[in-house]
C-alpha atoms as a PDB file:
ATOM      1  CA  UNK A   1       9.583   1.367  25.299  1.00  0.00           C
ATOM      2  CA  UNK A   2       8.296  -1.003  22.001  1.00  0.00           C
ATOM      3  CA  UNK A   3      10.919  -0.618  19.463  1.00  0.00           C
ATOM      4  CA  UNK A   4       9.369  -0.588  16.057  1.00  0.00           C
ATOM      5  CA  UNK A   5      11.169  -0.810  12.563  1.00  0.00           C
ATOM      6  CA  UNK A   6       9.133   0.311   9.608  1.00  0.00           C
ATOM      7  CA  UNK A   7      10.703  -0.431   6.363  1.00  0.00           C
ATOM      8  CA  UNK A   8       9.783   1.567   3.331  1.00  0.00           C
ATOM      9  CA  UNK A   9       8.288   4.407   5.842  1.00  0.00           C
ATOM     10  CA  UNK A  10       9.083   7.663   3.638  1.00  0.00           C
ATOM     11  CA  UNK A  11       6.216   6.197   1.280  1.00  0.00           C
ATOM     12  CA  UNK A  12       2.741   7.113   0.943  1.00  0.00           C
ATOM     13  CA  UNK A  13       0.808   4.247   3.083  1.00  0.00           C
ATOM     14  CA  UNK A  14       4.378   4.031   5.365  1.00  0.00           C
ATOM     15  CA  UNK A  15       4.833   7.507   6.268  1.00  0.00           C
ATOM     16  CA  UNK A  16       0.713   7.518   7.318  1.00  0.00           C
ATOM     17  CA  UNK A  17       1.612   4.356   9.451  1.00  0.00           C
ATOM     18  CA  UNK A  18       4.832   6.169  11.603  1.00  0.00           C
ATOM     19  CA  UNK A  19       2.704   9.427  11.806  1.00  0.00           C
ATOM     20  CA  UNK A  20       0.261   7.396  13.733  1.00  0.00           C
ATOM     21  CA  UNK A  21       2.667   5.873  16.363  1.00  0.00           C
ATOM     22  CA  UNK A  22       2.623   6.583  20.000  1.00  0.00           C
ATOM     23  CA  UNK A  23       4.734   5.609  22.718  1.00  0.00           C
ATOM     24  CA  UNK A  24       7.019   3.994  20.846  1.00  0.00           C
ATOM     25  CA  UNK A  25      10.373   4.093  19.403  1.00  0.00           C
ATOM     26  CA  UNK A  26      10.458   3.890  15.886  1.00  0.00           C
ATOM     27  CA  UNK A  27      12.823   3.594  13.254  1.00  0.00           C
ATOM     28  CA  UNK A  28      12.473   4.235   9.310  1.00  0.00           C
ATOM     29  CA  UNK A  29      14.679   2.772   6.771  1.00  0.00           C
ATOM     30  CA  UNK A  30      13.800   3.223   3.077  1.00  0.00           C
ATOM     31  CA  UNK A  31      15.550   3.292   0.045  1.00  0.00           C
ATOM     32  CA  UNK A  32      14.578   6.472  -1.050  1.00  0.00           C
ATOM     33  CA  UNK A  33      13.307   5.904  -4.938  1.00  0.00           C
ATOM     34  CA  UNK A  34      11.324   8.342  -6.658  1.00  0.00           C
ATOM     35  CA  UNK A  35       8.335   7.491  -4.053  1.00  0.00           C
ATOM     36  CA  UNK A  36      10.342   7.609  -1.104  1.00  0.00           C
ATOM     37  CA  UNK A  37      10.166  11.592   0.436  1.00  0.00           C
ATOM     38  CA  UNK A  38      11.511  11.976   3.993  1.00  0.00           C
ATOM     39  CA  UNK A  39       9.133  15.232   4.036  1.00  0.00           C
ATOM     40  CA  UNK A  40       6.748  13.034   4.156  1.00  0.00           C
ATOM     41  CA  UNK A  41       8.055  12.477   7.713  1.00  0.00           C
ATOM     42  CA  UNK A  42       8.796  16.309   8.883  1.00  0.00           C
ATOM     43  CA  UNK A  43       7.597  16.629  12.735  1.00  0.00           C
ATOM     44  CA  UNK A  44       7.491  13.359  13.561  1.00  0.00           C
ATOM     45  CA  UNK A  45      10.154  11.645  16.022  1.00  0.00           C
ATOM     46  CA  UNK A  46      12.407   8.696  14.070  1.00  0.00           C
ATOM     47  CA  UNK A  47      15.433   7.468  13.604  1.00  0.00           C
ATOM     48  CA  UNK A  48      16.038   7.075  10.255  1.00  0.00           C
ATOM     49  CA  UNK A  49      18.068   4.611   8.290  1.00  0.00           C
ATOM     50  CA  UNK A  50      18.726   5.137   4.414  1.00  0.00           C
ATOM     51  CA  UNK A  51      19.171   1.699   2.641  1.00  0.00           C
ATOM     52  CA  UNK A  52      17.449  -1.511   0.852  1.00  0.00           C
ATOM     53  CA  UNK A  53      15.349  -4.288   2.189  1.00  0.00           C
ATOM     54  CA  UNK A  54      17.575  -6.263  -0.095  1.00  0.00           C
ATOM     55  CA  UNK A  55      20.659  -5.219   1.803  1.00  0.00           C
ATOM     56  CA  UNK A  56      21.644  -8.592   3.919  1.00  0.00           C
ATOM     57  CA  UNK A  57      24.516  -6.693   5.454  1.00  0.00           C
ATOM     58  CA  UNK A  58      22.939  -3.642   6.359  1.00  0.00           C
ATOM     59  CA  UNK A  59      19.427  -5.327   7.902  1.00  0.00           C
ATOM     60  CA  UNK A  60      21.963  -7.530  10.244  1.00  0.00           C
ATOM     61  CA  UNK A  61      22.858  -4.430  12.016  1.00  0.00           C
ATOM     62  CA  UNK A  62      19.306  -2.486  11.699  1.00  0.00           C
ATOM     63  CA  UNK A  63      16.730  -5.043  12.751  1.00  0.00           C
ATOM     64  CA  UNK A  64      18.329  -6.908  15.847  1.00  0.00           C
ATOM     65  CA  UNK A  65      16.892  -5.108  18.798  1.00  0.00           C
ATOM     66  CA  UNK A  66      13.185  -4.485  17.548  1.00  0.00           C
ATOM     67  CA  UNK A  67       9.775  -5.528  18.737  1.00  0.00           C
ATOM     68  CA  UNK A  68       8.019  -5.466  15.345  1.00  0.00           C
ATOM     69  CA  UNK A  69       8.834  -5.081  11.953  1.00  0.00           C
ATOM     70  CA  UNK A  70       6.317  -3.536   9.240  1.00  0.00           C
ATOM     71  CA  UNK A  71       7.304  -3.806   6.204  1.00  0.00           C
ATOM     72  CA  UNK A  72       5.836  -1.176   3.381  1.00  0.00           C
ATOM     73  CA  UNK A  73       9.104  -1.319   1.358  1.00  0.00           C
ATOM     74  CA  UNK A  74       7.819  -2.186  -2.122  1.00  0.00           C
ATOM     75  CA  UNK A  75       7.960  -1.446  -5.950  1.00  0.00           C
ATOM     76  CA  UNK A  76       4.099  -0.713  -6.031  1.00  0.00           C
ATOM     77  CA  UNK A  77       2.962   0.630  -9.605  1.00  0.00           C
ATOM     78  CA  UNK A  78       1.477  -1.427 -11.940  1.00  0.00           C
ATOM     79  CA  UNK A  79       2.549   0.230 -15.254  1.00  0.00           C
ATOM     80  CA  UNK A  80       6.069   0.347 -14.153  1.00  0.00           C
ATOM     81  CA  UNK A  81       5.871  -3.112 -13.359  1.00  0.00           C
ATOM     82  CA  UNK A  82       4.763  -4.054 -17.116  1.00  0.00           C
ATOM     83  CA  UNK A  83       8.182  -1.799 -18.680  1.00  0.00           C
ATOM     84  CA  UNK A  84      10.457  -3.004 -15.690  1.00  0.00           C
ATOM     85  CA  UNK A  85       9.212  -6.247 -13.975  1.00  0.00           C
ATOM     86  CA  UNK A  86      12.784  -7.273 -12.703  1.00  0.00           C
ATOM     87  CA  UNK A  87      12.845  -4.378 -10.023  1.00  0.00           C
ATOM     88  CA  UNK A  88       9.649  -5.377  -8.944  1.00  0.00           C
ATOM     89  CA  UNK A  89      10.469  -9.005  -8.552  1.00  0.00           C
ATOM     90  CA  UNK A  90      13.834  -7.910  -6.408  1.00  0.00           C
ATOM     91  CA  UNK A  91      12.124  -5.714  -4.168  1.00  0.00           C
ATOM     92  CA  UNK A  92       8.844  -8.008  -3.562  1.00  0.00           C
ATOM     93  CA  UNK A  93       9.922 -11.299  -3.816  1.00  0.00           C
ATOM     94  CA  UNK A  94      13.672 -11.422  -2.734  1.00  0.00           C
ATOM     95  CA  UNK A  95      13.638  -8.469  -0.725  1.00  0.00           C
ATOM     96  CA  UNK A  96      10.637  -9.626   1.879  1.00  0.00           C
ATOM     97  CA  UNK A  97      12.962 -13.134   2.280  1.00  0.00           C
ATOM     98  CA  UNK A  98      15.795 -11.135   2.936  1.00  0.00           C
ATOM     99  CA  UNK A  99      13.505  -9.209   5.214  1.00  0.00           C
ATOM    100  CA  UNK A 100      12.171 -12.357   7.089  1.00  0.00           C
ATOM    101  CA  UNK A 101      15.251 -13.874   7.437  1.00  0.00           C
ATOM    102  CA  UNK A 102      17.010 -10.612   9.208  1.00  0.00           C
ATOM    103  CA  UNK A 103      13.945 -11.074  11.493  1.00  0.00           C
ATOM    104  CA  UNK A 104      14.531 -14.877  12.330  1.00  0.00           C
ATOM    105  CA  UNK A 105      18.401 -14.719  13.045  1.00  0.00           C
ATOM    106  CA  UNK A 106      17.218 -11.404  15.355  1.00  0.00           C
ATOM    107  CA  UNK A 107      14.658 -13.147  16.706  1.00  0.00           C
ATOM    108  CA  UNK A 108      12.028 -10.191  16.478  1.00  0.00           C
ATOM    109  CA  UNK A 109       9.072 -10.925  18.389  1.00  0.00           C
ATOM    110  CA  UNK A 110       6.060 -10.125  15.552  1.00  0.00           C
ATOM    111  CA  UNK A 111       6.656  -8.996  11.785  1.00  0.00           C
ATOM    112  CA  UNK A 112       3.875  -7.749   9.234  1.00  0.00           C
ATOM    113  CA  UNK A 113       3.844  -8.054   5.755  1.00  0.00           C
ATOM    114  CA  UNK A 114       1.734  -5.009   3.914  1.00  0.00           C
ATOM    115  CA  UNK A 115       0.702  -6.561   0.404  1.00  0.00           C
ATOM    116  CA  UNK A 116      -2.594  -5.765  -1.693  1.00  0.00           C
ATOM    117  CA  UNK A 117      -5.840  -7.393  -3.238  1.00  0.00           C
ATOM    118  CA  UNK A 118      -4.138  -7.450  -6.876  1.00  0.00           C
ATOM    119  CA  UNK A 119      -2.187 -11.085  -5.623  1.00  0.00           C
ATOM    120  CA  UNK A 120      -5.805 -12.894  -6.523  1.00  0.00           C
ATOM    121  CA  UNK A 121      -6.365 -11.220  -9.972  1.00  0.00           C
ATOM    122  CA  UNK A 122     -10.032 -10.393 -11.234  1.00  0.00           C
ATOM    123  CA  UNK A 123     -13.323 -11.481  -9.607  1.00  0.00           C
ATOM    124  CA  UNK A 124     -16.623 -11.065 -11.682  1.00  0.00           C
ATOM    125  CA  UNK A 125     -19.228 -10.956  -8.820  1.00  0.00           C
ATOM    126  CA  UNK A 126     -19.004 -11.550  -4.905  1.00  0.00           C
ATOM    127  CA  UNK A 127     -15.719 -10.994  -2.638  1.00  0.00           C
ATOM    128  CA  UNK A 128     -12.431 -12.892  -2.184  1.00  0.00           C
ATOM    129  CA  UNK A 129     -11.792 -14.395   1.412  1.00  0.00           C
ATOM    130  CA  UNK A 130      -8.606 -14.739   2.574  1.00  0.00           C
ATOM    131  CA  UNK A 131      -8.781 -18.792   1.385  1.00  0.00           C
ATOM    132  CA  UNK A 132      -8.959 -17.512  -1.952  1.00  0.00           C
ATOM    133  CA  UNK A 133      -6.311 -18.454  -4.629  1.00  0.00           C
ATOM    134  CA  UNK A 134      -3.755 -16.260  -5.670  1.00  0.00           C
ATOM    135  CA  UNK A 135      -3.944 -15.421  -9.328  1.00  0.00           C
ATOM    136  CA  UNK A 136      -1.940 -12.560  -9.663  1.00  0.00           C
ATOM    137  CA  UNK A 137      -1.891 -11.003 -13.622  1.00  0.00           C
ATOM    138  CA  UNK A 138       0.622  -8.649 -13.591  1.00  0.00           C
ATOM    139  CA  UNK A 139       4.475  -8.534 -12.702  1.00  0.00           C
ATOM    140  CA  UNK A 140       3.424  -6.759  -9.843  1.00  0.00           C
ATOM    141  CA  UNK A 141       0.770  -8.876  -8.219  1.00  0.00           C
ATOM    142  CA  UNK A 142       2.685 -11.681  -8.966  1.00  0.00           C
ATOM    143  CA  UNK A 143       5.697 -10.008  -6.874  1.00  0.00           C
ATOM    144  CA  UNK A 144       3.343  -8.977  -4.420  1.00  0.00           C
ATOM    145  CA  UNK A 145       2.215 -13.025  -4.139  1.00  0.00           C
ATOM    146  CA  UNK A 146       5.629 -14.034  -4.602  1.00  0.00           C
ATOM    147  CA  UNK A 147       6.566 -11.952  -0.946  1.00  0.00           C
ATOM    148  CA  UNK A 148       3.112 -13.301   0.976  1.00  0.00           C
ATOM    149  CA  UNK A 149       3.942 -16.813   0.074  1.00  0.00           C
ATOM    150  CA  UNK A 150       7.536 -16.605   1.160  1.00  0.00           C
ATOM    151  CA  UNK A 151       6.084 -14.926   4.399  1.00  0.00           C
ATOM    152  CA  UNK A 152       3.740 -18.221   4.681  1.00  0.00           C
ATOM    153  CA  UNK A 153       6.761 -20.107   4.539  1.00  0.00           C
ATOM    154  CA  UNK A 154       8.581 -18.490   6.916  1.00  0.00           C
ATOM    155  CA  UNK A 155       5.818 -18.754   9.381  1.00  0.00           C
ATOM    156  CA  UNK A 156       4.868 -22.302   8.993  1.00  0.00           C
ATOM    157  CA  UNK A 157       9.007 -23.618   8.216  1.00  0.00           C
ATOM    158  CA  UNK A 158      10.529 -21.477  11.012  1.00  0.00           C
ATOM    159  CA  UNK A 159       7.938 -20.052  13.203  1.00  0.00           C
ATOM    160  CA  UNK A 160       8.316 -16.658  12.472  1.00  0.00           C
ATOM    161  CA  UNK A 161       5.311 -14.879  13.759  1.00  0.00           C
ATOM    162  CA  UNK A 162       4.466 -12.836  10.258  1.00  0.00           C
ATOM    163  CA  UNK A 163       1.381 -11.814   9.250  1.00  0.00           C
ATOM    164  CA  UNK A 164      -0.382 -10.551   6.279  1.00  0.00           C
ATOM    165  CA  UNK A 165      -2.459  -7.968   5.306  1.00  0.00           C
ATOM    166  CA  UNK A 166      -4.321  -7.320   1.884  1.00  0.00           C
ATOM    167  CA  UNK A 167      -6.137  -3.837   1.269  1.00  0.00           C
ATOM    168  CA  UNK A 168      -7.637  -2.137  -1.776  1.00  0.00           C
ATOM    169  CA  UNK A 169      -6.958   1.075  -3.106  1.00  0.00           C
ATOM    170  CA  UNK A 170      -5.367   3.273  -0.953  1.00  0.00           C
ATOM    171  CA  UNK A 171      -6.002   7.099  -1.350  1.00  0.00           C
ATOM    172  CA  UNK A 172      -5.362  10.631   0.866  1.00  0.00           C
ATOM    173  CA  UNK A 173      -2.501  12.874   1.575  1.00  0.00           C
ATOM    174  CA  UNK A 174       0.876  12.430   0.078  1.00  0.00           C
ATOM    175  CA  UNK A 175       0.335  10.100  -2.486  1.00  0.00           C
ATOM    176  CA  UNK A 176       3.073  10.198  -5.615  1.00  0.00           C
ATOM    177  CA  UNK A 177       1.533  11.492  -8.443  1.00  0.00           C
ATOM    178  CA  UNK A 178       1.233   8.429 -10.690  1.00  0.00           C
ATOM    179  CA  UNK A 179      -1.643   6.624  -9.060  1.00  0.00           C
ATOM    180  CA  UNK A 180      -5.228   7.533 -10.390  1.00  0.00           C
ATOM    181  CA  UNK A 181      -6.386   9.881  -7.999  1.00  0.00           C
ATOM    182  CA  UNK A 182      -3.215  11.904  -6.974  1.00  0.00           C
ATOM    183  CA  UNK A 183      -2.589  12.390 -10.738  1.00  0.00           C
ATOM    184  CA  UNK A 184      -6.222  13.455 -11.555  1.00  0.00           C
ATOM    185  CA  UNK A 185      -6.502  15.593  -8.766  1.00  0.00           C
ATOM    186  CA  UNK A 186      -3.205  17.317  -9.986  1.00  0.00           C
ATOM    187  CA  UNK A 187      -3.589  17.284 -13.770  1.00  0.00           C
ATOM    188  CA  UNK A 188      -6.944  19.060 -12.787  1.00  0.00           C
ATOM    189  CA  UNK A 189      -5.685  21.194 -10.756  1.00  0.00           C
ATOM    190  CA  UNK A 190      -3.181  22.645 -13.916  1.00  0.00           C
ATOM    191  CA  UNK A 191      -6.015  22.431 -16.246  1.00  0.00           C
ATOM    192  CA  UNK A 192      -4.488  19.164 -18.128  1.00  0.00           C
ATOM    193  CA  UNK A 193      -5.925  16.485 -19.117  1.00  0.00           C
ATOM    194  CA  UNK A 194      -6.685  12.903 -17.599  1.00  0.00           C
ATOM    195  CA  UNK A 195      -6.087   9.648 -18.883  1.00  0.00           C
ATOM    196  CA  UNK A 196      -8.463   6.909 -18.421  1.00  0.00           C
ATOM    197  CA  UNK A 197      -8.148   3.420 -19.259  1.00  0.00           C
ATOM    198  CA  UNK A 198     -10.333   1.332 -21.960  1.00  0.00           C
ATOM    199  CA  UNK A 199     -14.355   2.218 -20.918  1.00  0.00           C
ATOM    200  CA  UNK A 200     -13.362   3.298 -17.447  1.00  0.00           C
ATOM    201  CA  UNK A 201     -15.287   0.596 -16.121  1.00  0.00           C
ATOM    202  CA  UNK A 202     -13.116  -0.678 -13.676  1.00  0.00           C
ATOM    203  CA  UNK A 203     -14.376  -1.731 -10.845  1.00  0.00           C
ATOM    204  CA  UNK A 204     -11.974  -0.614  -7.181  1.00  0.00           C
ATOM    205  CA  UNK A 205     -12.777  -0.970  -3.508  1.00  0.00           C
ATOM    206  CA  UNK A 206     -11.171   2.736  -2.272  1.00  0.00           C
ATOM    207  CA  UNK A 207      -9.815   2.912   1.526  1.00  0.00           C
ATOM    208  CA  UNK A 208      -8.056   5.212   3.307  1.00  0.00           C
ATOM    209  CA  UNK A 209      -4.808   5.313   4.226  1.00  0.00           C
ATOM    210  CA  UNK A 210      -5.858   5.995   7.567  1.00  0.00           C
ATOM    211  CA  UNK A 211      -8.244   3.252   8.048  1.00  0.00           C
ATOM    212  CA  UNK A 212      -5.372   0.740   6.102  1.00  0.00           C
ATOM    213  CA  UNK A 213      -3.289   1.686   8.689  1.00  0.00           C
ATOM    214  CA  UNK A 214      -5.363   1.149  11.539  1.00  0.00           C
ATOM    215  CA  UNK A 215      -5.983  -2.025  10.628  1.00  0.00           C
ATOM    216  CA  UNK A 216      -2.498  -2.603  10.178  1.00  0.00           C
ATOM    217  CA  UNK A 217      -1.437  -1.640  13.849  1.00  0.00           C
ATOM    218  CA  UNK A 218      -4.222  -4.430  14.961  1.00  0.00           C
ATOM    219  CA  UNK A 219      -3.057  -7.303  12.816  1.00  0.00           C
ATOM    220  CA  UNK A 220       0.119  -6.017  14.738  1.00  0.00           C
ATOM    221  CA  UNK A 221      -1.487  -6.525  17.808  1.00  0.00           C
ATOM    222  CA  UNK A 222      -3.860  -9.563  17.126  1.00  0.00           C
ATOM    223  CA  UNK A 223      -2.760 -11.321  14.062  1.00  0.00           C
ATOM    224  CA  UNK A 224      -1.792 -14.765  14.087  1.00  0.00           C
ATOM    225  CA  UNK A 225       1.071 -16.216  12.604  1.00  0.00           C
ATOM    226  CA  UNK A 226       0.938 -17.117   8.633  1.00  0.00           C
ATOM    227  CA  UNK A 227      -2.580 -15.895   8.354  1.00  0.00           C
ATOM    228  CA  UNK A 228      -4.241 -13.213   5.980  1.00  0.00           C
ATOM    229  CA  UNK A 229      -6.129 -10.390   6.676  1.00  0.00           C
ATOM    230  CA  UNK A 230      -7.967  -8.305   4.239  1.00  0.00           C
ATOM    231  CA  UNK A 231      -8.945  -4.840   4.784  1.00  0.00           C
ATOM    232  CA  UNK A 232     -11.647  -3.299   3.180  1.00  0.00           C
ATOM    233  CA  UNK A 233     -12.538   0.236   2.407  1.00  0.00           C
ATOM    234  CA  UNK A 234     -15.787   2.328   2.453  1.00  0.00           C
ATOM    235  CA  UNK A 235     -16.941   2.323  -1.932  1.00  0.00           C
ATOM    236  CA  UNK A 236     -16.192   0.913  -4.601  1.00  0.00           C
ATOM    237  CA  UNK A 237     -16.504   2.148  -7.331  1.00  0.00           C
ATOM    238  CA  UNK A 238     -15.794   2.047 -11.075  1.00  0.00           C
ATOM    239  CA  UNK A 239     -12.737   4.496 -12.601  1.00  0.00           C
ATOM    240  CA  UNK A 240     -15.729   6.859 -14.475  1.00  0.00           C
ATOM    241  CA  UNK A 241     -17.730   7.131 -11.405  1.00  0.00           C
ATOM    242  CA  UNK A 242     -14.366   7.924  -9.477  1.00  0.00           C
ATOM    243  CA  UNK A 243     -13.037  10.296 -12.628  1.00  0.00           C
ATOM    244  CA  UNK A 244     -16.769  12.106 -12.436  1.00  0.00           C
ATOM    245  CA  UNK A 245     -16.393  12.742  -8.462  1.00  0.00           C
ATOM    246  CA  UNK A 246     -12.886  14.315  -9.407  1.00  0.00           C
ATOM    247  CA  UNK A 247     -13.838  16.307 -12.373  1.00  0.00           C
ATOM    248  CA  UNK A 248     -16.659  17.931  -9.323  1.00  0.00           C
ATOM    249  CA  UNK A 249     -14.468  18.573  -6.805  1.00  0.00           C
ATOM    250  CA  UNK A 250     -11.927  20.108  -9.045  1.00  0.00           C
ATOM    251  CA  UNK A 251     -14.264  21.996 -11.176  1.00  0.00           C
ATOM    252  CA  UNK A 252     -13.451  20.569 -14.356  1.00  0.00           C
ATOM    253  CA  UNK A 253     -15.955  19.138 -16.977  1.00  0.00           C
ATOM    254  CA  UNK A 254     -15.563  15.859 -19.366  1.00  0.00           C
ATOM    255  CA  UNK A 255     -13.544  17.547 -21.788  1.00  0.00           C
ATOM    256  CA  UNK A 256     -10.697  17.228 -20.066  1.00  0.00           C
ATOM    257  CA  UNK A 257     -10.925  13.299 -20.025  1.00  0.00           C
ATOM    258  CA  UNK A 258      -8.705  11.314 -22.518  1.00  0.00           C
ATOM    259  CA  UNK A 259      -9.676   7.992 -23.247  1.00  0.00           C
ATOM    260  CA  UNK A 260      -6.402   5.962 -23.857  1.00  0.00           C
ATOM    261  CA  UNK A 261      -6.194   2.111 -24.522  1.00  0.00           C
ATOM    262  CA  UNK A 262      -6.739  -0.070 -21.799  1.00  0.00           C
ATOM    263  CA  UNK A 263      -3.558  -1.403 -20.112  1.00  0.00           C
ATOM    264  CA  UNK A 264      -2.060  -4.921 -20.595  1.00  0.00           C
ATOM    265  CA  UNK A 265      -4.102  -7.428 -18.340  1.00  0.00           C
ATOM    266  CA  UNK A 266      -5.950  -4.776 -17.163  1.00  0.00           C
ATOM    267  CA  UNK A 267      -8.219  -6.340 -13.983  1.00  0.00           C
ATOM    268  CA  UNK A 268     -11.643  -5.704 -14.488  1.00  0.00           C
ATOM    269  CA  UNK A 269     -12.706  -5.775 -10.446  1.00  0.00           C
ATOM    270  CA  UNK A 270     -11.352  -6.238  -7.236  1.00  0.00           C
ATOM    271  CA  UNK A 271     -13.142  -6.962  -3.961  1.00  0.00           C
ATOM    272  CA  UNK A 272     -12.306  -7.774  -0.687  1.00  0.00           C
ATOM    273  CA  UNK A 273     -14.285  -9.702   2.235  1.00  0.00           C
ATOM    274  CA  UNK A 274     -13.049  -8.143   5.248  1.00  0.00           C
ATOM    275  CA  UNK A 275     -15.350 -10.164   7.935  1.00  0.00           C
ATOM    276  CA  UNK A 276     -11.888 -11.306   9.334  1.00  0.00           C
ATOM    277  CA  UNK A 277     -10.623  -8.578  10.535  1.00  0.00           C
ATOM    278  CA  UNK A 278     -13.893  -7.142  11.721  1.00  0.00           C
ATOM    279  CA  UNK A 279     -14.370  -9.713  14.279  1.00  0.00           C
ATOM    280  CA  UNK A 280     -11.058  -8.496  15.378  1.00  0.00           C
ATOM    281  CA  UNK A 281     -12.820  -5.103  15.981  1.00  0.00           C
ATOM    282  CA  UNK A 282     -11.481  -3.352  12.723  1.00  0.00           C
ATOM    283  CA  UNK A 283     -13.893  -0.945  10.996  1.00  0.00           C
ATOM    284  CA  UNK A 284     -13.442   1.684   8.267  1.00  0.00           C
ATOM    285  CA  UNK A 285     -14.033   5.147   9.694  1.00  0.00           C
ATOM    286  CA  UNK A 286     -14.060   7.657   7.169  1.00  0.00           C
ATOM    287  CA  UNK A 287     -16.922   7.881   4.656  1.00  0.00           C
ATOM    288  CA  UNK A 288     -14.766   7.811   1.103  1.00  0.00           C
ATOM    289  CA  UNK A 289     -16.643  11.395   0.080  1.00  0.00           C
ATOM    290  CA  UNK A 290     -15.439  13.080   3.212  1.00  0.00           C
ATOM    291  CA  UNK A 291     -12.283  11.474   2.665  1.00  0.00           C
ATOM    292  CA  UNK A 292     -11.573  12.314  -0.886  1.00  0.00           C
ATOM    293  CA  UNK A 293     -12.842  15.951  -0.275  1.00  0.00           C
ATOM    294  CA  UNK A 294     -10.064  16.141   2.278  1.00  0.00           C
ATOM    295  CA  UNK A 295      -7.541  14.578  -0.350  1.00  0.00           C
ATOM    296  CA  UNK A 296      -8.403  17.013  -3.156  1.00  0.00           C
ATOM    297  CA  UNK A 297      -8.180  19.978  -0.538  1.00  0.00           C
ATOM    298  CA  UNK A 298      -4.591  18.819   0.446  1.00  0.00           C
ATOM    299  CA  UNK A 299      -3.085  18.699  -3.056  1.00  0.00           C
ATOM    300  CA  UNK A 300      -4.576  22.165  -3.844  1.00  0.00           C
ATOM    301  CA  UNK A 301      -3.261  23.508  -0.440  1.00  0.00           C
ATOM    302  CA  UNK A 302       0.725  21.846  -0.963  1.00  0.00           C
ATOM    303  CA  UNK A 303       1.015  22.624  -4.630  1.00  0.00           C
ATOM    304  CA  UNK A 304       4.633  23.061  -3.386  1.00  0.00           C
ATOM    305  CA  UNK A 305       4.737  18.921  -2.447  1.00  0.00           C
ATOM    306  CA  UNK A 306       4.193  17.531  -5.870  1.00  0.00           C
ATOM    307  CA  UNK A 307       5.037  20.412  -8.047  1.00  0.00           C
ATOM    308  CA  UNK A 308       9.009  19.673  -7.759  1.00  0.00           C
END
């Protein structure tokens, strides 16, 4: 039976990725921080492993024995990353080498790095590649960049068989209130209000965490070594368009929008060229207003989940 470690799998995007496992045995380990919720894990067969990617010691005993390593284990919010950058360097940067190099001396078979579109900053018009420079403009992105170029390393320096993969905004079930649309949907919900940034004219590609995840497991399958792979979602769209869908779905009206100054190298648009991938046979299969229908519908059915 495949033997699969997924690190940071009590997160949002991790916990989607072990729920859609078969035939294999998998293990979990995560750190548990404020995002990490082993709920999110309730039904599902694991082994589970609490600890840090940073954690030399501990990932000498845990990763020896595995066929593939996934690694979601990340400090992953932007405005935490501007009041506390350090954590975010320790857990991107130095945590993925420590990662990797668990992985060498264990000699596991194929390793994936999860990392996001914000590594290449802003783009005005058109789509990034996976050629395209890294410009990252926040402590987070540039952690983020700092952990896919050490993977690059790894790949090309020791022939580690990592791969990369970039996605856009990730939405859906079981996503920590502090990202746009789980805390929208839930101020909503309460009758608060919502804040959005600057002229809400942000521009973000929105995937779901089931289609990220899907074409995670095939990078897992078909990805080379050292190589990106982006993958794309099914709208993008600007934060007002995105605040008007959830102000409909949650029966709210305008008034209940707060426009607060913009944040601190604030990226005007992301978008991602996901031709790649496609040829590999990936393709986004949930239309983004089914799927944020379904989202909404979750958080008002588990107020229990993100009212503790």
């Amino acid at each position: 039976m495949t033997r699969i470690l997924v690190t940071g799998g009590a997160g949002f995007i991790g916990s989607h990725f072990v729920r859609g496992l078969t035939g294999a045995h998998v293990t979990v380990l995560d750190k548990l921080t404020y995002a990490g919720n082993r709920a999110n894990l309730d039904g599902v067969p694991h082994d589970f492993v609490h600890g840090d990617i940073c954690d030399a010691g501990l990932l000498a005993e845990v990763v020896p024995g595995h066929d593939l390593v996934v690694n979601f284990a990340a400090e992953s919010h932007v405005d935490r990353s501007i009041a506390e950058a350090a954590a975010f360097m320790r857990t991107n940067a130095l945590g993925v080498q420590t990662l990797l190099q668990a992985c060498l001396d264990a000699g596991v078979p194929k390793v994936v790095q999860v990392s996001t579109d914000e590594v290449y900053g802003s783009i005005d018009v058109g789509s990034w590649d996976e050629n395209a420079p890294v410009r990252p403009r926040s402590p987070y992105a540039a952690s983020k960049a700092s952990g896919d170029l050490v993977a690059r390393a790894y790949a090309i320096t020791y022939g580690l068989d990592v791969s990369i993969t970039r996605c856009g905004n990730n939405y859906g079930p079981r996503q920590y209130p502090e990202k746009i649309i789980p805390l929208f949907v839930t101020n909503l919900l309460r009758g608060r209000k919502v804040p959005l940034y600057g002229d809400g004219g942000n521009v973000r590609d929105w995937v779901h965490v089931e289609d990220h995840c899907a074409g995670i497991r095939l990078v897992a399958e078909k990805g080379e070594p050292g190589e990106v792979y982006h993958i794309g979602g099914t709208a993008e769209l600007t934060n007002r368009d995105l605040t008007a869908r959830l102000l409909a779905a949650c029966g709210r009206d305008w008034d209940l929008v707060e426009h607060v100054e913009d944040r601190k190298g604030h990226d005007r648009r992301y978008s991602l060229d996901d031709s790649k991938l496609r040829a590999l046979g990936y393709g986004p299969r949930i239309p983004f207003e089914q799927g944020l229908a379904d989202t909404v519908r979750w958080y008002a059915e588990h107020r229990d989940w993100w009212e503790r």
